[in-house]
PDB file of N, CA and C in Angstrom:
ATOM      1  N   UNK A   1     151.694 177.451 101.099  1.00  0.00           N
ATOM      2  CA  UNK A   1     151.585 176.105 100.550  1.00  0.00           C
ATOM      3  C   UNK A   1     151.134 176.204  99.098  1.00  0.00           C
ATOM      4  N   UNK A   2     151.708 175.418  98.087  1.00  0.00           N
ATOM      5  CA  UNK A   2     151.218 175.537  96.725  1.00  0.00           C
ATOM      6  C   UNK A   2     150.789 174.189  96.644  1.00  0.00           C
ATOM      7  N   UNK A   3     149.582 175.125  96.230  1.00  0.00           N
ATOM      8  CA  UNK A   3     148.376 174.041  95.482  1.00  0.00           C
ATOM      9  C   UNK A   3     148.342 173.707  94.048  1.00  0.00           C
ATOM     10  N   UNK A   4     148.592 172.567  93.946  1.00  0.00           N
ATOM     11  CA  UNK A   4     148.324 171.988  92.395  1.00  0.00           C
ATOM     12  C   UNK A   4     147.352 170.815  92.125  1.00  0.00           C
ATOM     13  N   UNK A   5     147.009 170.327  91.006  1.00  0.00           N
ATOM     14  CA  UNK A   5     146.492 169.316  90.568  1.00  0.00           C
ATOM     15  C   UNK A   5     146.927 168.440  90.815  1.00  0.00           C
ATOM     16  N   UNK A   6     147.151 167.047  91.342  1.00  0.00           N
ATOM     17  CA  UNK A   6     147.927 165.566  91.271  1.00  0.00           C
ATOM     18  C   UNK A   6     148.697 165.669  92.566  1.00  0.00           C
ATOM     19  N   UNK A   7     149.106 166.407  93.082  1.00  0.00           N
ATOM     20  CA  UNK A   7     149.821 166.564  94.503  1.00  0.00           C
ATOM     21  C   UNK A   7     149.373 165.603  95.481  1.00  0.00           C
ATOM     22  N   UNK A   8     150.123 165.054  96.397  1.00  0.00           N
ATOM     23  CA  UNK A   8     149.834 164.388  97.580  1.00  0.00           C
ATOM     24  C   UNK A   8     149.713 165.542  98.729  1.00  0.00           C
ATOM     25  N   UNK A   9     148.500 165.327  99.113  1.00  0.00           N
ATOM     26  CA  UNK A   9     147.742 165.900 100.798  1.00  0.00           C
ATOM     27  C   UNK A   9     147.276 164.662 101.879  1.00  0.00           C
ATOM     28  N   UNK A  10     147.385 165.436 103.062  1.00  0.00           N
ATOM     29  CA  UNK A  10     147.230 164.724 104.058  1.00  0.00           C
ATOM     30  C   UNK A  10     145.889 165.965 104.576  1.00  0.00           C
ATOM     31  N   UNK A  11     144.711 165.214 105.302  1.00  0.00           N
ATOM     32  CA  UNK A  11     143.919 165.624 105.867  1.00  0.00           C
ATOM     33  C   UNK A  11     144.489 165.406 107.351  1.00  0.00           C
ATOM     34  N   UNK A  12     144.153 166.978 107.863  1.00  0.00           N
ATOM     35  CA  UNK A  12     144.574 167.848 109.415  1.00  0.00           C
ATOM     36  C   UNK A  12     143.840 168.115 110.431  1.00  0.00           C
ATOM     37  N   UNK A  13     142.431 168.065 109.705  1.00  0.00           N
ATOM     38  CA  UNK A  13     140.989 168.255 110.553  1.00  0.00           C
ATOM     39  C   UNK A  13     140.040 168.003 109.797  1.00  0.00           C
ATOM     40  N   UNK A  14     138.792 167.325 110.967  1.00  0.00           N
ATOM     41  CA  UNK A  14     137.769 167.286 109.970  1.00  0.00           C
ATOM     42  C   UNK A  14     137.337 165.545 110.237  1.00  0.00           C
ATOM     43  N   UNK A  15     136.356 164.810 109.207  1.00  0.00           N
ATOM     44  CA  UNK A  15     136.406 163.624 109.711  1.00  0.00           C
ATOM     45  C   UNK A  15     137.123 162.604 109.399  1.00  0.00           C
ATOM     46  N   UNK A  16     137.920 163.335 108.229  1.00  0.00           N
ATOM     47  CA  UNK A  16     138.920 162.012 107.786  1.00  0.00           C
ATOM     48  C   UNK A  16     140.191 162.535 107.873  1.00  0.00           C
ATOM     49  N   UNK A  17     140.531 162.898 109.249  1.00  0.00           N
ATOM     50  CA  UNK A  17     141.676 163.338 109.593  1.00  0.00           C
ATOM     51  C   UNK A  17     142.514 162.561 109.527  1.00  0.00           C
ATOM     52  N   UNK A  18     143.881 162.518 109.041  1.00  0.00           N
ATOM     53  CA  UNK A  18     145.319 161.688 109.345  1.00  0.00           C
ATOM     54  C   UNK A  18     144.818 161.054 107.856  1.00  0.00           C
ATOM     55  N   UNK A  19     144.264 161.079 107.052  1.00  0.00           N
ATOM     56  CA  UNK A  19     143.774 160.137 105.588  1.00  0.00           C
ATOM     57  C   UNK A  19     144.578 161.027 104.539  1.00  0.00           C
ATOM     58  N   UNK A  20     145.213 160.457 103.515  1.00  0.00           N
ATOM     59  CA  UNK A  20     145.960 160.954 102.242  1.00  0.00           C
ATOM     60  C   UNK A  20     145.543 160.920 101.193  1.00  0.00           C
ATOM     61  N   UNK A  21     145.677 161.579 100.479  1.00  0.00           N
ATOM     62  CA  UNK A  21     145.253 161.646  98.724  1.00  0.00           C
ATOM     63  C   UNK A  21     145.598 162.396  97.689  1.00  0.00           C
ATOM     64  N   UNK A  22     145.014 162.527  96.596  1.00  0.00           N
ATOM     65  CA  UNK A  22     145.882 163.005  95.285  1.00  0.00           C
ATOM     66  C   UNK A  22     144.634 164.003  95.499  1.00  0.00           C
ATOM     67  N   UNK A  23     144.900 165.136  94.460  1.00  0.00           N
ATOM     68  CA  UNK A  23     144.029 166.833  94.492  1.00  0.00           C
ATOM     69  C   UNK A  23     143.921 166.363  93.143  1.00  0.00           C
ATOM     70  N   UNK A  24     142.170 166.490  93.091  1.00  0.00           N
ATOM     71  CA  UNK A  24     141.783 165.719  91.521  1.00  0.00           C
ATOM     72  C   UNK A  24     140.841 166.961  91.028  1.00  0.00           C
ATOM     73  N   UNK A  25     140.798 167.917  92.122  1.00  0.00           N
ATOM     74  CA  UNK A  25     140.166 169.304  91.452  1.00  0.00           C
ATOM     75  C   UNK A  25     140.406 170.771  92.511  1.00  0.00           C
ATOM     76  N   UNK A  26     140.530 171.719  91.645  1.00  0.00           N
ATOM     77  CA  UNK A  26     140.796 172.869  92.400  1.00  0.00           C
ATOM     78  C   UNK A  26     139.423 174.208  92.281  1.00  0.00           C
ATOM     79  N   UNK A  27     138.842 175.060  93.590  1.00  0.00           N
ATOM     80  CA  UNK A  27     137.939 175.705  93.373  1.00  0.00           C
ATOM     81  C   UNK A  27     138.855 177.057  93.981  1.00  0.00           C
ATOM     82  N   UNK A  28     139.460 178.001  93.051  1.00  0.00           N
ATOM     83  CA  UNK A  28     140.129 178.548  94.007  1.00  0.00           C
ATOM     84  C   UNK A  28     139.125 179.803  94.404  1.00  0.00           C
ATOM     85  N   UNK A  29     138.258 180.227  93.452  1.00  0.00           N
ATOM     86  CA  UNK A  29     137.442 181.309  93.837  1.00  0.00           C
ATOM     87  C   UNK A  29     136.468 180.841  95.650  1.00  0.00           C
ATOM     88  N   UNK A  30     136.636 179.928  95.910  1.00  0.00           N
ATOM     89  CA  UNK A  30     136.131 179.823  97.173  1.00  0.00           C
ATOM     90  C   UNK A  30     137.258 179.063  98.113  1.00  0.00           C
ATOM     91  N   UNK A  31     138.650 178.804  97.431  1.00  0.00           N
ATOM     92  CA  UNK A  31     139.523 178.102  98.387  1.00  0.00           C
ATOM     93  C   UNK A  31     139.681 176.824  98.922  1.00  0.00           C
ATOM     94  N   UNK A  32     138.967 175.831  98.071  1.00  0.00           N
ATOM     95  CA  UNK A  32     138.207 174.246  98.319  1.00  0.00           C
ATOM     96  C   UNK A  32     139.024 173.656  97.075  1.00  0.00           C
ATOM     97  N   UNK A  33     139.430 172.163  97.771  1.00  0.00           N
ATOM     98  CA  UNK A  33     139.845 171.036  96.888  1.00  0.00           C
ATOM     99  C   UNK A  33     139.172 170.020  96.858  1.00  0.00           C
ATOM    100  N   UNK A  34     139.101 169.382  96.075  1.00  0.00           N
ATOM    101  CA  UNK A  34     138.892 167.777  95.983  1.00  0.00           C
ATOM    102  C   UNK A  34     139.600 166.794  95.971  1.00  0.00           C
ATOM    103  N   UNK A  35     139.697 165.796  97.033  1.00  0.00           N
ATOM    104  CA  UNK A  35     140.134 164.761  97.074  1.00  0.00           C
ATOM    105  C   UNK A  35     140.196 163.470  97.168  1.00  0.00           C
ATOM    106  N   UNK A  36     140.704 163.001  96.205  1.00  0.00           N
ATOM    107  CA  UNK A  36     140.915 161.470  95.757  1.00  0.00           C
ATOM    108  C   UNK A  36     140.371 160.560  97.235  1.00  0.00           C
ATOM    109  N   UNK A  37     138.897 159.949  96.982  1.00  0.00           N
ATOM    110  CA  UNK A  37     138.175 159.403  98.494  1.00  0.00           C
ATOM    111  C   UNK A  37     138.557 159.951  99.798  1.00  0.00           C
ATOM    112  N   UNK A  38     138.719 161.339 100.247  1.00  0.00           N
ATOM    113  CA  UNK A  38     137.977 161.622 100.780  1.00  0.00           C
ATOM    114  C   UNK A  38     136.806 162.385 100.587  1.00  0.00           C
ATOM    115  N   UNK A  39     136.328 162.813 102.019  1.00  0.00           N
ATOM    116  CA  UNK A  39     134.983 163.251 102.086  1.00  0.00           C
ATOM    117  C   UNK A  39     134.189 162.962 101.346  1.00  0.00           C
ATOM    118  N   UNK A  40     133.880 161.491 101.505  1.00  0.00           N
ATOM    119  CA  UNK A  40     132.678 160.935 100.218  1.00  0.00           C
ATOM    120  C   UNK A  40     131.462 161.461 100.562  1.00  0.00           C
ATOM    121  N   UNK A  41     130.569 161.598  99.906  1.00  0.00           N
ATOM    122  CA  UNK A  41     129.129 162.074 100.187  1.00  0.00           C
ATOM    123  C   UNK A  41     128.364 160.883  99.103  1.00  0.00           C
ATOM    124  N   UNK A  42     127.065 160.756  99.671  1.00  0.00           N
ATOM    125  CA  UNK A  42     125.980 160.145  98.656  1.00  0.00           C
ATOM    126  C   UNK A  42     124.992 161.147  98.249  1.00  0.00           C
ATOM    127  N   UNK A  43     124.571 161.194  96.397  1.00  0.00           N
ATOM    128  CA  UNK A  43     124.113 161.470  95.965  1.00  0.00           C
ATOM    129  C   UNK A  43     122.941 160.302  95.345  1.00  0.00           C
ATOM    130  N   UNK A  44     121.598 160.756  95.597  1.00  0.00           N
ATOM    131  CA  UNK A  44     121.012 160.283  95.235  1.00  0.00           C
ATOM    132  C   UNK A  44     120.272 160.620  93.207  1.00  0.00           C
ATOM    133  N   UNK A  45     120.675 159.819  92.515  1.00  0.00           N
ATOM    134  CA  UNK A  45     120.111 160.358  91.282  1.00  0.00           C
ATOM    135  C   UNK A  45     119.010 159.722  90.715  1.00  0.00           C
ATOM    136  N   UNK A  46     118.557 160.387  89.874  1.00  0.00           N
ATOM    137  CA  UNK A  46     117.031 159.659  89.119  1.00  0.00           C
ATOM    138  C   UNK A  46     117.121 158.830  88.116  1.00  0.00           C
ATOM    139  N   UNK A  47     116.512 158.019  87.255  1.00  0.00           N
ATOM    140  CA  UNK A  47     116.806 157.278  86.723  1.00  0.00           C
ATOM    141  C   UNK A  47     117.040 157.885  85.087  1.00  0.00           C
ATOM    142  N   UNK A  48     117.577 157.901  83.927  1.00  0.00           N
ATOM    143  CA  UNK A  48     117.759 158.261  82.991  1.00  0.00           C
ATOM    144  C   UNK A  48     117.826 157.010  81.847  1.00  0.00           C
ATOM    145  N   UNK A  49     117.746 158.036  80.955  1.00  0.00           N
ATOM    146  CA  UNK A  49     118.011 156.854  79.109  1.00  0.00           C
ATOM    147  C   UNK A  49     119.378 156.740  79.164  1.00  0.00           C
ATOM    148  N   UNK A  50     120.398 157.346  80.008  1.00  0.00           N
ATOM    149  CA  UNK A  50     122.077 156.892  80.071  1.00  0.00           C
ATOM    150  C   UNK A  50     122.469 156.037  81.096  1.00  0.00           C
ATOM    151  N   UNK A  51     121.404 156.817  82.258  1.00  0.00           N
ATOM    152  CA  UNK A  51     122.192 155.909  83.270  1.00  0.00           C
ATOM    153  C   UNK A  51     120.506 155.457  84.202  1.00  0.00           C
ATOM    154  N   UNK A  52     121.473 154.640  85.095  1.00  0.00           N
ATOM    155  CA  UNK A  52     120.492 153.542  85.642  1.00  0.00           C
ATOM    156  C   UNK A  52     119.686 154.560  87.048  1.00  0.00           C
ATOM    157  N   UNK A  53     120.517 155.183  87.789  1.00  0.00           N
ATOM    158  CA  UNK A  53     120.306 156.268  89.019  1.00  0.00           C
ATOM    159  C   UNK A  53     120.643 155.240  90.098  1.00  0.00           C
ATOM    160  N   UNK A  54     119.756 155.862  91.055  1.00  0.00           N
ATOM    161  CA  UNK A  54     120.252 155.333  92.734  1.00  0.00           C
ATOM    162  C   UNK A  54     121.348 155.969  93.440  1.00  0.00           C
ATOM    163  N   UNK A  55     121.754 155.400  94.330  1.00  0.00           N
ATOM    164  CA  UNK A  55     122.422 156.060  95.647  1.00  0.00           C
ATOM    165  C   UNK A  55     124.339 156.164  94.991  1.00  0.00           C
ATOM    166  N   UNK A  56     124.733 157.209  94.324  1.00  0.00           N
ATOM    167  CA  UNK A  56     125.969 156.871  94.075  1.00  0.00           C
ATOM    168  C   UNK A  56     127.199 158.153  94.995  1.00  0.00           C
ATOM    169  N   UNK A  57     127.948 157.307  95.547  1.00  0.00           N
ATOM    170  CA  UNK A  57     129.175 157.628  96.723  1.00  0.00           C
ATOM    171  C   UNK A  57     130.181 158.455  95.560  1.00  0.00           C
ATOM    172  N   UNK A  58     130.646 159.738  95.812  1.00  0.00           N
ATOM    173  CA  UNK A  58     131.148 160.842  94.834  1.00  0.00           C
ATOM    174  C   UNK A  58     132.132 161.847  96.438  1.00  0.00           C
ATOM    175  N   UNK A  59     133.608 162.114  95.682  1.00  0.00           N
ATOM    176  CA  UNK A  59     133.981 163.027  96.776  1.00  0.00           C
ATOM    177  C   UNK A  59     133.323 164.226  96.849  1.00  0.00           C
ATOM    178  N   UNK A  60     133.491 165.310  97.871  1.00  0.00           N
ATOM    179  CA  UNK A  60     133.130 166.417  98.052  1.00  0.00           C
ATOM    180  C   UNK A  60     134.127 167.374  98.267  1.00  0.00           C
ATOM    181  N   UNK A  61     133.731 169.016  97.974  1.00  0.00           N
ATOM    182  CA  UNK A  61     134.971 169.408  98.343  1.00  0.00           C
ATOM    183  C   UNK A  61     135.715 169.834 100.016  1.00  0.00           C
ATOM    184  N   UNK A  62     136.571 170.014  99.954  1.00  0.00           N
ATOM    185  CA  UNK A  62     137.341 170.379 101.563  1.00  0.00           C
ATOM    186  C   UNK A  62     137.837 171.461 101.334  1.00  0.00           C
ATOM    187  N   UNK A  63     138.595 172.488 102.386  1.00  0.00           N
ATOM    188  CA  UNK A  63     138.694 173.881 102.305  1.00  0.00           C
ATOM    189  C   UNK A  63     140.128 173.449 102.622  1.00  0.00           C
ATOM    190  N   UNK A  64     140.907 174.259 101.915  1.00  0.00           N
ATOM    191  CA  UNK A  64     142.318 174.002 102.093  1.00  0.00           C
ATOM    192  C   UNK A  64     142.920 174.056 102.520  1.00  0.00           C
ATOM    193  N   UNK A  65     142.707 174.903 104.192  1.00  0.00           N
ATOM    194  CA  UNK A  65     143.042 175.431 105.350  1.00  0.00           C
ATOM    195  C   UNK A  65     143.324 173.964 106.231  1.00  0.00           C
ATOM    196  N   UNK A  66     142.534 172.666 105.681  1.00  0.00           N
ATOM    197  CA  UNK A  66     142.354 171.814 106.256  1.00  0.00           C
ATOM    198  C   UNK A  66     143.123 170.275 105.678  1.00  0.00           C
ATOM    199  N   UNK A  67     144.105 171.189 105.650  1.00  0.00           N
ATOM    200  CA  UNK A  67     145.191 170.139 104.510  1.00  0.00           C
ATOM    201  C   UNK A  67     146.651 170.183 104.666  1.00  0.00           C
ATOM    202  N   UNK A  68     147.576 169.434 104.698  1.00  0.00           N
ATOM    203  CA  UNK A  68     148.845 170.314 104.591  1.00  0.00           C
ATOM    204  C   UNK A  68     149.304 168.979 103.384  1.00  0.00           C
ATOM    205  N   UNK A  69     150.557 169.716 102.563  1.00  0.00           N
ATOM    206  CA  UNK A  69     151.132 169.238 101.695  1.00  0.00           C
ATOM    207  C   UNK A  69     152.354 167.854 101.975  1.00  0.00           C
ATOM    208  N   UNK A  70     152.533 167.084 101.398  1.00  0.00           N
ATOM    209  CA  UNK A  70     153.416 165.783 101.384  1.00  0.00           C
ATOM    210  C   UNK A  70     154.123 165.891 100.122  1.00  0.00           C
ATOM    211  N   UNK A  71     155.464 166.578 100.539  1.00  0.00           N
ATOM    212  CA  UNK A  71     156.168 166.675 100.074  1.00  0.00           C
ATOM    213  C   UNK A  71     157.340 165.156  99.616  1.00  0.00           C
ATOM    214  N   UNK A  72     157.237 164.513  98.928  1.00  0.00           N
ATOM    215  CA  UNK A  72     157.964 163.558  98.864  1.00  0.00           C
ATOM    216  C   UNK A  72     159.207 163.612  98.471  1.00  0.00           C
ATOM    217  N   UNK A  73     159.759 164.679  97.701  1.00  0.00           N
ATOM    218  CA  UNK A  73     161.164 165.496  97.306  1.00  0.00           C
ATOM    219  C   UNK A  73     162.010 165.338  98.426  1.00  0.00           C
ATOM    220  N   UNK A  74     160.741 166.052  99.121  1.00  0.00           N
ATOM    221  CA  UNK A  74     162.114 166.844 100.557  1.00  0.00           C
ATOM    222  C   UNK A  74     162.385 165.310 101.647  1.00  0.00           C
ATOM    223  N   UNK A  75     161.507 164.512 101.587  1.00  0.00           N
ATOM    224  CA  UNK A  75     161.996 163.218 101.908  1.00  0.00           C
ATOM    225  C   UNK A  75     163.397 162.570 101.923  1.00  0.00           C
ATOM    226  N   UNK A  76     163.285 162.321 100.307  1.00  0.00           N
ATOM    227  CA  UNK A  76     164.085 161.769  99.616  1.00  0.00           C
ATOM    228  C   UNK A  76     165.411 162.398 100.115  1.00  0.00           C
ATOM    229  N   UNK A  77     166.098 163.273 100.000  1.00  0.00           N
ATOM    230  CA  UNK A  77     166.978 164.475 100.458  1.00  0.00           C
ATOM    231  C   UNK A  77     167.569 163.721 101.601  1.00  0.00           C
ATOM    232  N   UNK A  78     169.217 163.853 101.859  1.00  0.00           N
ATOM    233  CA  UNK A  78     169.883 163.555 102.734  1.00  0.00           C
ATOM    234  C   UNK A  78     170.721 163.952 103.398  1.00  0.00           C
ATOM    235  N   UNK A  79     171.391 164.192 104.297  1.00  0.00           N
ATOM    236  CA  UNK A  79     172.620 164.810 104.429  1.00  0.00           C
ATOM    237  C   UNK A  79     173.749 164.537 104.427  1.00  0.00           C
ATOM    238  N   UNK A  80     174.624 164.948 103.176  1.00  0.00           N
ATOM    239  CA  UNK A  80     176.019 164.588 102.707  1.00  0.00           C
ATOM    240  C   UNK A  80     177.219 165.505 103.023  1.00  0.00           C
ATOM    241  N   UNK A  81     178.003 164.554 103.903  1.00  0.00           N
ATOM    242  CA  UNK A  81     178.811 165.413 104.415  1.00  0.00           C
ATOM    243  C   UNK A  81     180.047 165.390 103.749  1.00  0.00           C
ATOM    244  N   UNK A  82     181.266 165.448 103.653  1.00  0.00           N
ATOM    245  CA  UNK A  82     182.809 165.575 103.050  1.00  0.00           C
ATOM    246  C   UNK A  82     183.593 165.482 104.201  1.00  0.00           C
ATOM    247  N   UNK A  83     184.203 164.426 103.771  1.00  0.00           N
ATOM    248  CA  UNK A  83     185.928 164.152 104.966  1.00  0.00           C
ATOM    249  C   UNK A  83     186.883 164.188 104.293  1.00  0.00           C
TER     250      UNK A  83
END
């Protein structure tokens, strides 16, 4: 399966199984993606001179074993026959 940036995935296992999304980051030295809402997690942050803090909802990464690709190309594709 080739992994890229912007690609459509479907989650296979896990808790947001059967859920779709775009690959908005790649970790390949450990084999983990990120994806466009899933696996949200809350981070709690402190308050700063930029930002305000509190409880903010951020994806996490998933292991890629746990993904398969959506191919929309091979969709499209038909079969044309000749008479």
């Amino acid at each position: 399966m080739i992994i890229k940036k912007g690609i459509q995935v479907k989650v296979i296992s896990g808790r947001d199984k059967g859920k779709t999304g775009e690959i908005l980051e790649i970790n390949r030295k450990l084999n983990k993606i990120k994806i466009k809402a899933i696996n949200m997690i809350k981070r709690h942050t402190k308050p700063t001179k930029e930002n305000k803090g509190g409880i903010i909802s951020k994806e996490s990464f998933i292991h890629q074993s746990n993904v398969k690709n959506i191919d929309i190309k091979k969709n499209e594709k038909t079969k044309v026959s000749k008479k």
